[in-house]
Protein backbone atom coordinates (compact mmCIF):
# COMPACT_ATOMS: atom_id res chain seq x y z
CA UNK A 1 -2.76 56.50 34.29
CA UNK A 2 -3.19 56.90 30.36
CA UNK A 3 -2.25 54.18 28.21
CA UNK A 4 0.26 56.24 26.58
CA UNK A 5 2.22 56.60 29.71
CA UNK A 6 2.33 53.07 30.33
CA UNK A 7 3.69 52.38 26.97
CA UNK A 8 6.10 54.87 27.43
CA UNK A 9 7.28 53.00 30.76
CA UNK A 10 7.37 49.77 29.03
CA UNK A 11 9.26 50.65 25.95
CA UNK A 12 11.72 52.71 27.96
CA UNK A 13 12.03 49.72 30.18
CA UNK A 14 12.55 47.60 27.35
CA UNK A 15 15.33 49.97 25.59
CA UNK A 16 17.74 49.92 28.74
CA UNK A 17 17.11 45.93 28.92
CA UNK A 18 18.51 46.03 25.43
CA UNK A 19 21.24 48.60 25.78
CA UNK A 20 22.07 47.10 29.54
CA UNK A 21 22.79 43.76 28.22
CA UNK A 22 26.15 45.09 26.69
CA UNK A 23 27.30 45.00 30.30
CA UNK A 24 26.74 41.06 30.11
CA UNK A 25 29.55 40.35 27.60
CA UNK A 26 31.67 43.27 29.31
CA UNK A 27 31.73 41.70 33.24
CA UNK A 28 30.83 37.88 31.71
CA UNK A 29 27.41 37.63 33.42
CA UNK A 30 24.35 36.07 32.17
CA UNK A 31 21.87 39.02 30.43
CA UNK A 32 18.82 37.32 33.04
CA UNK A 33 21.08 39.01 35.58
CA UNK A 34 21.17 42.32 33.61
CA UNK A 35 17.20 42.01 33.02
CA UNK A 36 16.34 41.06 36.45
CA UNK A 37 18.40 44.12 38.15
CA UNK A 38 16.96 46.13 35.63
CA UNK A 39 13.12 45.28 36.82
CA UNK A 40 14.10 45.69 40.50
CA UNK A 41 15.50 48.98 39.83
CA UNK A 42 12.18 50.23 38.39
CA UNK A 43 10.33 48.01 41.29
CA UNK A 44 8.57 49.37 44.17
CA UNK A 45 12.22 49.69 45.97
CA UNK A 46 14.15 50.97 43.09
CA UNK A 47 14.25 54.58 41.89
CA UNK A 48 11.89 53.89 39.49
CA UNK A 49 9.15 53.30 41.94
CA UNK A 50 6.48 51.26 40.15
CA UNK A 51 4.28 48.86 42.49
CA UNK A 52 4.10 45.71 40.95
CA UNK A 53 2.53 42.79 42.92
CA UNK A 54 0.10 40.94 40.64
CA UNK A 55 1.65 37.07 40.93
CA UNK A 56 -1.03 35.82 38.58
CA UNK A 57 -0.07 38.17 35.90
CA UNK A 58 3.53 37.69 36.29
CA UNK A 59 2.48 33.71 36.05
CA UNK A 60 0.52 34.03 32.88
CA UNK A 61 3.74 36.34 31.24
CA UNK A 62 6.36 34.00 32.59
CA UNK A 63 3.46 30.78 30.86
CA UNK A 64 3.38 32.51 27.43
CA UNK A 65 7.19 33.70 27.31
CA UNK A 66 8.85 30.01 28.42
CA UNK A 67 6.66 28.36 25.63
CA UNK A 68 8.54 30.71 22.91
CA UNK A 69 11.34 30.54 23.97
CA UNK A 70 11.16 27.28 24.57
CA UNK A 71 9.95 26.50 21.19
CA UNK A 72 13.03 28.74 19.67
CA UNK A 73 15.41 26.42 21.56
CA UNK A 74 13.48 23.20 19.66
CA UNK A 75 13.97 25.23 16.62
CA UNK A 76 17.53 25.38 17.11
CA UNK A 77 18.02 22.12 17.92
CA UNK A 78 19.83 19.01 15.08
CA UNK A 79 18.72 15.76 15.69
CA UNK A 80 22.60 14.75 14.33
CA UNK A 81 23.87 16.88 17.13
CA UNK A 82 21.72 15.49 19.67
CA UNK A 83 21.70 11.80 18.79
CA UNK A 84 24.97 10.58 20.22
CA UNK A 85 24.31 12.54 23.56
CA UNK A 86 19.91 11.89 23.90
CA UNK A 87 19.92 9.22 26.59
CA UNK A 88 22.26 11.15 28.81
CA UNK A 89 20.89 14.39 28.16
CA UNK A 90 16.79 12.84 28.95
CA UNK A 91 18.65 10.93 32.08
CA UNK A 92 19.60 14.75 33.00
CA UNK A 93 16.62 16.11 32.45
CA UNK A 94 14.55 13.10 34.03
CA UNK A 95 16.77 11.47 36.83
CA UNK A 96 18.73 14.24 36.86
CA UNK A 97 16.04 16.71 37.86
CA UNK A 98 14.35 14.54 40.85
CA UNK A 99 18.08 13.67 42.61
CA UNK A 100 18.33 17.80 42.36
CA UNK A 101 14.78 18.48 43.86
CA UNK A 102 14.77 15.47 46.86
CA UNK A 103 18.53 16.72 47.85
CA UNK A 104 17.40 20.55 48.20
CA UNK A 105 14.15 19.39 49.99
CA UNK A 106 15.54 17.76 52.41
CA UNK A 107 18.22 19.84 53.21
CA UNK A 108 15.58 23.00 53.57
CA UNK A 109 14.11 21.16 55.79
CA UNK A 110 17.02 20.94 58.38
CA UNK A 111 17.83 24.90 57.53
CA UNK A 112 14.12 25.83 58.00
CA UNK A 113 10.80 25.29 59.42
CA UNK A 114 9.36 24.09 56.40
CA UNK A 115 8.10 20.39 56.45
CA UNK A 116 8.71 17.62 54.16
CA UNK A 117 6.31 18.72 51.47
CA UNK A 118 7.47 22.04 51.81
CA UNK A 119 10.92 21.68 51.34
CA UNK A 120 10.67 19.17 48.51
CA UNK A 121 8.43 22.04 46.65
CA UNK A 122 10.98 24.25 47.50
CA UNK A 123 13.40 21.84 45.45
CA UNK A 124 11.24 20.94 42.71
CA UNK A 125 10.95 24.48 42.05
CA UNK A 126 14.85 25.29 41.47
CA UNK A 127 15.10 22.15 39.94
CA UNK A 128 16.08 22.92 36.44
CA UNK A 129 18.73 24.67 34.65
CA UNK A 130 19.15 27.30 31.67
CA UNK A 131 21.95 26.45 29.39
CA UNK A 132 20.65 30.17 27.18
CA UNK A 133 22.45 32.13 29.98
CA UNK A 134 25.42 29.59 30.05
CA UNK A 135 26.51 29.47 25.93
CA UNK A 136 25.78 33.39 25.95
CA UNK A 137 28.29 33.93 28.68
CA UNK A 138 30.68 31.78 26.90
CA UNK A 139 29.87 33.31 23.79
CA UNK A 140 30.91 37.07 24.96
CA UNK A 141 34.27 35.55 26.02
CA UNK A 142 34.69 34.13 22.17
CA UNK A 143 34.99 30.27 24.51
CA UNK A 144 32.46 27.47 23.42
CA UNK A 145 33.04 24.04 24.66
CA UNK A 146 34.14 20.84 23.02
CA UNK A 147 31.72 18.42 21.53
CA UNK A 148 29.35 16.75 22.89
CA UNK A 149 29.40 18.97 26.31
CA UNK A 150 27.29 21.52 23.94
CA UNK A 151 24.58 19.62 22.26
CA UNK A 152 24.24 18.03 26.36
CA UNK A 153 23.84 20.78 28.09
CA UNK A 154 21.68 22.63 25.29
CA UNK A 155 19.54 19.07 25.35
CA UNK A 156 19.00 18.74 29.36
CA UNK A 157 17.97 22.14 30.04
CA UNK A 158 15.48 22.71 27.04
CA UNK A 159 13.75 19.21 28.14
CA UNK A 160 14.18 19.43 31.77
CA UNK A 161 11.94 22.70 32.31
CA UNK A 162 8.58 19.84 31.76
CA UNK A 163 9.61 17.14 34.68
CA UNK A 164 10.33 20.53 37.28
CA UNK A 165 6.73 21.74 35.99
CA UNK A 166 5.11 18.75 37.16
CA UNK A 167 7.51 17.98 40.09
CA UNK A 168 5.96 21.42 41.20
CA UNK A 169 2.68 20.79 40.61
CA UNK A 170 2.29 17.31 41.87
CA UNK A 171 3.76 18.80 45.48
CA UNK A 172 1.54 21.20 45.75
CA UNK A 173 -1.17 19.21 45.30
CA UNK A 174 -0.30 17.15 47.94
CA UNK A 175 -0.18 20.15 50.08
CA UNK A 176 -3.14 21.55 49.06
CA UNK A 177 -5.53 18.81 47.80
CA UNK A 178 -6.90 16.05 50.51
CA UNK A 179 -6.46 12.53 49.09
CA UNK A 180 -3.56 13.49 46.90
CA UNK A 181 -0.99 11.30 47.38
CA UNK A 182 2.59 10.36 45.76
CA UNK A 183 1.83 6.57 44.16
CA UNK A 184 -1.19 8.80 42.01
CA UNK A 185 2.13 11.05 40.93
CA UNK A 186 3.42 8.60 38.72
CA UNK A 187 0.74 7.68 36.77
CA UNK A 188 -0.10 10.94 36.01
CA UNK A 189 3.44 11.51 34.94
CA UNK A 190 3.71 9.36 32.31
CA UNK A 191 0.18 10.34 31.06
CA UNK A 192 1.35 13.62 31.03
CA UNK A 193 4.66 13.01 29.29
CA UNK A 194 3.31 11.02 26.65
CA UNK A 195 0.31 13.14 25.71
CA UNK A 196 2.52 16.28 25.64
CA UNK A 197 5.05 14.12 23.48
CA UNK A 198 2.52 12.77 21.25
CA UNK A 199 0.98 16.20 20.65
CA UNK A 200 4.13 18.20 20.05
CA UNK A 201 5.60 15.66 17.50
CA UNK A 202 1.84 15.97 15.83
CA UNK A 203 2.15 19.57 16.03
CA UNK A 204 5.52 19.69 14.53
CA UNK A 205 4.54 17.64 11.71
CA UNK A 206 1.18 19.39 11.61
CA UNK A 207 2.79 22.96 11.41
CA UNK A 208 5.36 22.19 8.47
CA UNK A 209 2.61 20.62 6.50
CA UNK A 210 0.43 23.66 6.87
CA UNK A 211 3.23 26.01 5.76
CA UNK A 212 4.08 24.42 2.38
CA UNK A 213 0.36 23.43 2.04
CA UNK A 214 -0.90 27.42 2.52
CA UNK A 215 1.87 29.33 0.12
CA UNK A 216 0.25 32.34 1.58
CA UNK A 217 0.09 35.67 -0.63
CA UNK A 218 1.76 37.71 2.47
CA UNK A 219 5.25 36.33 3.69
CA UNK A 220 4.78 37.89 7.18
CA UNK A 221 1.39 35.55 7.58
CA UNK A 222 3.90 32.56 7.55
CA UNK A 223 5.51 34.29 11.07
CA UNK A 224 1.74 34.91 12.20
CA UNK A 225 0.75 31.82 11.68
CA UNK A 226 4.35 30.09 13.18
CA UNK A 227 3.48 32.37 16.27
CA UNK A 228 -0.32 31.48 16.27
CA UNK A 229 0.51 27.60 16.25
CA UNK A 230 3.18 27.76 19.05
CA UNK A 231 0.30 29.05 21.86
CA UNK A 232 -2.12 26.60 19.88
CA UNK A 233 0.66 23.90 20.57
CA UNK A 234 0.97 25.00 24.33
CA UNK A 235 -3.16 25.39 24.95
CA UNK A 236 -4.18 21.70 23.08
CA UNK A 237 -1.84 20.10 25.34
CA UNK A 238 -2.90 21.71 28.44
CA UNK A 239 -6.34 21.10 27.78
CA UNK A 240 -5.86 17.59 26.92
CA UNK A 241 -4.09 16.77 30.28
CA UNK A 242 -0.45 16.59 28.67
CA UNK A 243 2.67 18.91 29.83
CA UNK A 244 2.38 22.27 27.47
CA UNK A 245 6.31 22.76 27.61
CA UNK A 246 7.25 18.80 26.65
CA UNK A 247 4.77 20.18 23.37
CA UNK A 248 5.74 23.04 22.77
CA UNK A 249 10.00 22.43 22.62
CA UNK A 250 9.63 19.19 20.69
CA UNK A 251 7.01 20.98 18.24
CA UNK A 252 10.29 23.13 17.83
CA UNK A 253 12.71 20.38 17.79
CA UNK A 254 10.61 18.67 14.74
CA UNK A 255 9.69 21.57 12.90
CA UNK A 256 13.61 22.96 13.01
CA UNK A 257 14.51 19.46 11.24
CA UNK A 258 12.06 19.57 8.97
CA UNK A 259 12.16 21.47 5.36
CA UNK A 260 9.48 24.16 5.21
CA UNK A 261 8.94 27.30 3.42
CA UNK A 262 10.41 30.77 4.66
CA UNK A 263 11.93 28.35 6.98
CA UNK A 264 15.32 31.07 7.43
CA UNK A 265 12.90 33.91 8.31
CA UNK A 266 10.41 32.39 10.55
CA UNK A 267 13.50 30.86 12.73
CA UNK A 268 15.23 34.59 12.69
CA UNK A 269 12.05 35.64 13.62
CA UNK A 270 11.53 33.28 16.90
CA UNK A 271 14.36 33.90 17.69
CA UNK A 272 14.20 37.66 17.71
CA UNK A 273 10.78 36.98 19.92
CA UNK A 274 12.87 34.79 22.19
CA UNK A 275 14.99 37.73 23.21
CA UNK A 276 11.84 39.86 23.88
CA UNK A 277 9.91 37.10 25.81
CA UNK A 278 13.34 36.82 27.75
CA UNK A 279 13.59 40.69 28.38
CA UNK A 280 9.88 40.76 29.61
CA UNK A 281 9.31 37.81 31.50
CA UNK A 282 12.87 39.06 33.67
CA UNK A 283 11.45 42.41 33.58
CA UNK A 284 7.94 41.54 35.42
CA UNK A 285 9.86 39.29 38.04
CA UNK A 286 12.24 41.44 38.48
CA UNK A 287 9.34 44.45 39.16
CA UNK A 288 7.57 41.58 41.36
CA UNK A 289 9.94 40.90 43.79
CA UNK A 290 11.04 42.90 46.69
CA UNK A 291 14.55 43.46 47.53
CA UNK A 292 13.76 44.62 50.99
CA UNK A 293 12.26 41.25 51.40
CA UNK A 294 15.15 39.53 50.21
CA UNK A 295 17.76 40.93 53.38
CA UNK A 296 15.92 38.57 56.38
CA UNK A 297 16.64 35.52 54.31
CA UNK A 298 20.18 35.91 52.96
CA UNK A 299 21.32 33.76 55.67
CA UNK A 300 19.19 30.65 54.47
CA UNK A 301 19.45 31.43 51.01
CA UNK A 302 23.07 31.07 50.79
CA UNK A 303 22.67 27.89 52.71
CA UNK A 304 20.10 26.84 50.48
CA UNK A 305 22.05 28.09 47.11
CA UNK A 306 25.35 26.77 48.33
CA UNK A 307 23.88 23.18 48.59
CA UNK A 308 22.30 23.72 45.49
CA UNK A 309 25.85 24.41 43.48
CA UNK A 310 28.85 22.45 45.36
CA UNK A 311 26.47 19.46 46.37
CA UNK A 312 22.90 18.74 45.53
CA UNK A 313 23.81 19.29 41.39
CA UNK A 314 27.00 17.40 41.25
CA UNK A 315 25.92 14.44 43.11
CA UNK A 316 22.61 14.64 40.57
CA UNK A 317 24.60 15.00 38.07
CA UNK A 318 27.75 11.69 38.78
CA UNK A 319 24.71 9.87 39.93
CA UNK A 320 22.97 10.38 36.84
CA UNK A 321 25.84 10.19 34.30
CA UNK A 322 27.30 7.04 36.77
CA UNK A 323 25.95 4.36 33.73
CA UNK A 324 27.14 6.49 30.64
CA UNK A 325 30.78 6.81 29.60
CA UNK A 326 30.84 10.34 30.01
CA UNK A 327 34.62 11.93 31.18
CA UNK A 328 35.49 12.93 34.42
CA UNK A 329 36.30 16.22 33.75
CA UNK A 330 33.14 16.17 31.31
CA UNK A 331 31.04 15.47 34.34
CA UNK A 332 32.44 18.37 36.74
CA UNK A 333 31.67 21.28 33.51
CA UNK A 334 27.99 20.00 33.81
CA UNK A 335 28.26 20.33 37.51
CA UNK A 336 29.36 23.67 37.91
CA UNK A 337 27.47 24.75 34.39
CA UNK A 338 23.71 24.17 36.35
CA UNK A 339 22.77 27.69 36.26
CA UNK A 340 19.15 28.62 37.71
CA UNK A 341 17.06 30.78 35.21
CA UNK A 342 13.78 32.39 34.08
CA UNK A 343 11.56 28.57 35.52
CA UNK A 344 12.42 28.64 38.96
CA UNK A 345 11.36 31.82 38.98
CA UNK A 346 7.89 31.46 37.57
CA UNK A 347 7.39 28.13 38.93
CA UNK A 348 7.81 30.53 42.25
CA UNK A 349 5.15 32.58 41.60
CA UNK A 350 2.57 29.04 41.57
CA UNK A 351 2.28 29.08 45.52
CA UNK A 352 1.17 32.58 45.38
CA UNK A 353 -1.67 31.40 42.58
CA UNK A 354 -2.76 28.74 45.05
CA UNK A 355 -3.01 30.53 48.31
CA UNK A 356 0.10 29.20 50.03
CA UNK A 357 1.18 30.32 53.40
CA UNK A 358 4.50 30.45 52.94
CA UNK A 359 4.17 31.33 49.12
CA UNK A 360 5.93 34.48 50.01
CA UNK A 361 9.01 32.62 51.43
CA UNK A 362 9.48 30.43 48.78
CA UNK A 363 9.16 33.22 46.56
CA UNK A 364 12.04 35.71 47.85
CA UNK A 365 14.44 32.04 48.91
CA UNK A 366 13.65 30.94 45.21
CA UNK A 367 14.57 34.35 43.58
CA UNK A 368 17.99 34.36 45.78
CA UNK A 369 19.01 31.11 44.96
CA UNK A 370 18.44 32.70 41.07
CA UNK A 371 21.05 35.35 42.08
CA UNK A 372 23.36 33.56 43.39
CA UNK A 373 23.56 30.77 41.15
CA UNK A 374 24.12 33.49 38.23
CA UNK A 375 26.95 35.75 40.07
CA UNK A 376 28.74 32.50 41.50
CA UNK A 377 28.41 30.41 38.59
CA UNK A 378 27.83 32.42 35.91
CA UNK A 379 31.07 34.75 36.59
CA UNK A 380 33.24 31.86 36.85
CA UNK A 381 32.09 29.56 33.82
CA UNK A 382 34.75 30.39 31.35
CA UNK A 383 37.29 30.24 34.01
CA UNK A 384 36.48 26.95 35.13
CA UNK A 385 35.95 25.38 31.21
CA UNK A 386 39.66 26.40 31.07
CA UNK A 387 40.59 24.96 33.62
CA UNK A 388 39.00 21.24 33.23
CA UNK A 389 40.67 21.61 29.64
CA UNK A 390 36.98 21.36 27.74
CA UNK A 391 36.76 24.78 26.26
CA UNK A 392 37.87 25.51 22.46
CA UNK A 393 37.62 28.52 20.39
CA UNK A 394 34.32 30.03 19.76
CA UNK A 395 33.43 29.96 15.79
CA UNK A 396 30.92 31.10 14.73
CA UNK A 397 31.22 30.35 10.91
CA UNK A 398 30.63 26.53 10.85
CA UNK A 399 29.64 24.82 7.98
CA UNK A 400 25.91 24.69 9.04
CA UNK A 401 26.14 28.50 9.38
CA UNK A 402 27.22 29.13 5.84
CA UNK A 403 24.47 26.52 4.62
CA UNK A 404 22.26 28.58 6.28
CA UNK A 405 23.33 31.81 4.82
CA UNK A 406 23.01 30.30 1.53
CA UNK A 407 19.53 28.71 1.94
CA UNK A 408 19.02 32.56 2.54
CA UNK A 409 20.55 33.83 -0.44
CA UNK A 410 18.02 32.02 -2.80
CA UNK A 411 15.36 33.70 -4.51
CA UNK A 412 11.75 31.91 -5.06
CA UNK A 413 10.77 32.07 -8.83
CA UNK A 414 6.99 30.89 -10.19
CA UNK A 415 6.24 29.65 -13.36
CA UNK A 416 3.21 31.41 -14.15
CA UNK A 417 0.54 30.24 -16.68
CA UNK A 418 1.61 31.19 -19.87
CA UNK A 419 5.23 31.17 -19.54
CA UNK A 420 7.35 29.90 -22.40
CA UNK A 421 9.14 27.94 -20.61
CA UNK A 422 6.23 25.18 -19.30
CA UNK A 423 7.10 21.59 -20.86
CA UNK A 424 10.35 22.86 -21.72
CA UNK A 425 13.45 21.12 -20.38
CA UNK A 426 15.98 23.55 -17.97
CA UNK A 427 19.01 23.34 -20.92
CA UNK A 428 16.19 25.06 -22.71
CA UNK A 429 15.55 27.93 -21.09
CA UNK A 430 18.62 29.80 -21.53
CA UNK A 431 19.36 31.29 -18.22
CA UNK A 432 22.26 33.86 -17.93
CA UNK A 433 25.45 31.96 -16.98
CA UNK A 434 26.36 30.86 -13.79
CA UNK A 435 22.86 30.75 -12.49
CA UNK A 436 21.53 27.71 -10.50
CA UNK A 437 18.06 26.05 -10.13
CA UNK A 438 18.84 24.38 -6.40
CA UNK A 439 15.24 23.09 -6.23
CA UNK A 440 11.80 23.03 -7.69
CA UNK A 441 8.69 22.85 -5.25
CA UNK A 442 6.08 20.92 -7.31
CA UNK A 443 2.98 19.08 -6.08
CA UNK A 444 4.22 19.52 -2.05
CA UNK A 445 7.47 18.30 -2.81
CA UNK A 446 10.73 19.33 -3.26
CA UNK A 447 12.59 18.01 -6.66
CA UNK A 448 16.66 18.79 -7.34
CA UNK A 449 16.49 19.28 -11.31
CA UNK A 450 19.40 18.54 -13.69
CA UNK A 451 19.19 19.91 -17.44
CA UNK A 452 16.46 17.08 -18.51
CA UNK A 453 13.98 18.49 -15.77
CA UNK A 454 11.03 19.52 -17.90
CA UNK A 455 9.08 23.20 -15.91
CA UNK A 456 5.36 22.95 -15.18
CA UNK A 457 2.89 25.76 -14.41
CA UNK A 458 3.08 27.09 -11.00
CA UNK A 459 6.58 25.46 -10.50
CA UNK A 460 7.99 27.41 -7.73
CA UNK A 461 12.20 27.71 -8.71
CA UNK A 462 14.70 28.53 -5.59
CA UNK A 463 17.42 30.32 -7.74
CA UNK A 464 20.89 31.43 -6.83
CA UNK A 465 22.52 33.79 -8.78
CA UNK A 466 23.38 37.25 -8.81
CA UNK A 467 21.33 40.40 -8.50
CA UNK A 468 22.45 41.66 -11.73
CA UNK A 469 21.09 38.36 -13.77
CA UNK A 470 18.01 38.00 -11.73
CA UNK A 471 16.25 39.94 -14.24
CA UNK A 472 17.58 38.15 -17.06
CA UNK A 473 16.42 34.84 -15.22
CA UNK A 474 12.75 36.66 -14.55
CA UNK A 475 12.65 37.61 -18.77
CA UNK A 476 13.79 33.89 -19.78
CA UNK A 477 10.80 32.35 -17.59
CA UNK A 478 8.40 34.90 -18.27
């Protein structure tokens, strides 16, 4: 088939994702549903007829989309958000995360003829949650939930996606790999946890220092090189023996609190590329599964998924939370808010990489636990945040929002050799009225001037004013 007609596929594909999501605020279901119907539509079932059964492609997509979006999440993040609520949120995504995985295993073990090993992959695998589906749900239905439910949830399901990795890994290896055993599990956890920690908090660091360090000619290098670092991020920790996603989210989490230039557009940027890793990633597991395949196990799956929702995540959850003061009601909203998203599903596709027997099991059980988890839960979210009294009005204009805005609004000026303004003070320079030097960038450092601030060459002003005196600011530092 030429190129050009598999572009055309892909775009098109890509065009209904976007226009189909509409339907997401409409009926109050999360947009991975809307993607995921939409790639099983076009499938080898679907009307749309397109045979797609490569699992180690669909890996490598699902690999490269989770770390941006991953990383966009991190971005996102405020450490004075997440401070008050970071030992129950890592006790989530930690603790949290292995009660979910050893209460699934065993139960698919009773339900099917997997073994031990089997069934506790099967658990690992469905393990963690996506809060992105949750807040956008809430979001359409102009809800949001009272503090600190918010900065929790967000917290626990961008740092649990690492320990359901490994959890993964680590059981099939002792399926597939002779002299594997659990006691070498845990030392290779904690290697893994701190290397990927030690390399995304250098990487963070590393990446903000790079950006005011460059001051590139070409403001749409600084998004290259953002996008460039994030798979750098992902790859150095990999090949080092440390957990890619732990790197790659707390990369984010570091650079987001961290001043850096064209900070506004490189953040509006990953996030943009968020919502297309999102639409693709859905889009290839959606064309990868079956749905043929899916009708012989609807009877376990809703076993399974059932489990999963009114037992295995709320006893995770009060058995995690049992030490913290968190509220009652508090504690049922995370319950019911556990939603299953994009990791399960790629963390599915890892028994077909390795040759599993009953990769293709897990596979179509995995993706129908995914389902239901987003029609039963995801439908019922703002209804049930009602309910428990913990839901509030959504706004969207809070003060960190209009800070942001602002930060946008101001123009970079340079004082260029020559300009009659070097060694003079700022009262000096006689700029029209009502404009505002916020900050100079001098030497790799940021300085807040007041009227005695003397201007050097290559001074770089952030001014805020008007767009009728910006020229009349360019002509009096010319």
């Amino acid at each position: 088939m030429p190129f050009e007609y598999i572009l055309l596929g892909a775009t098109t594909l890509l065009v209904i994702c976007i226009f189909a999501s509409k339907a997401s605020s409409i009926l109050g279901i999360p947009t991975l549903l809307i993607f995921l119907g939409v790639g099983m539509l076009a499938g080898s079932d679907g009307p749309g007829g397109i045979h797609f059964d490569d699992p180690v492609l669909a890996q490598s997509i699902g690999i490269v989309a989770l770390s941006f979006i991953l990383f966009a999440g991190g971005l996102d993040t405020r450490f004075e958000s997440i401070k008050p609520v970071l030992w129950q949120g890592v006790a989530l995504s930690t603790f949290g995360v292995i009660f979910t995985a050893a209460l699934v295993g065993l139960f698919t073990v009773t339900v099917t003829g997997f073994n031990l090993k089997e069934g506790l992959l099967l658990g690992a695998i469905v393990s963690s949650t996506d809060a992105a589906a949750v807040f956008s749900i809430l979001r359409s239905k102009n809800v949001s939930l009272r503090s600190p439910l918010k900065p929790l949830l967000e917290l626990e399901s961008g740092s649990n996606d690492p320990m359901a990795v490994f959890l993964t890994l680590g059981f099939m290896n002792l399926l597939i790999t002779p002299g594997f055993s659990v006691e070498s599990m845990v030392p290779l956890f904690i290697w893994q946890v701190a290397l990927g920690a030690l390399v995304g908090y250098g990487m963070g660091k590393a990446t903000a220092a790079l950006i005011n360090w460059l001051q590139l000619d070409y403001d749409g290098l600084y998004l290259v090189l953002s996008l460039a670092l994030v798979l750098f991020t992902y790859s150095l920790s990999y090949a080092l023996g440390g957990n890619g996603f732990l790197s790659v989210y707390l990369a984010g989490i570091i650079l987001g609190n961290t001043e850096f230039l064209k900070k506004k557009s490189i953040m509006n940027f990953h996030d943009g590329l968020a919502w297309l890793m999102q639409i693709t990633m859905f889009l290839a597991l959606g064309l990868l599964v079956f749905p043929s395949r899916l009708v012989p196990i609807i009877g376990v799956g809703l076993l399974i998924s059932f489990f999963l929702i009114f037992i295995a995540r709320p006893a995770s959850v009060f058995l995690t939370l049992a030490i913290f003061r968190v509220p009652f009601r508090a504690r049922l909203l995370i319950s019911w808010v556990g939603l299953r998203g994009a990791v399960p599903i790629v963390l599915a596709t890892f028994p077909f990489v390795a040759g599993m027997t009953e990769a293709d099991l897990i596979f179509n059980i995995v993706f129908f636990i995914v389902l239901t988890s987003a029609l039963v839960q995801g439908s019922t979210i703002p209804l049930v945040a009602r309910l428990l009294k913990v839901a509030e009005p959504f706004a969207p204009e809070k003060v960190q929002d209009i800070a942001e805005q602002l930060r946008d609004e101001l123009t970079p000026v340079e004082i260029l050799p020559g300009s009659k303004v070097i060694d003079k003070k700022v009262v000096e320079a006689r700029l029209p009225k009502g404009t505002l030097i916020v900050f100079i960038w001098r030497d790799g450092k940021f300085i807040v001037p007041d009227g005695r601030t003397v201007f050097a060459e290559r001074d770089k002003l952030f001014v805020l004013t008007d767009k009728k005196s910006f020229d009349q600011v360019l002509e009096a530092l010319r």
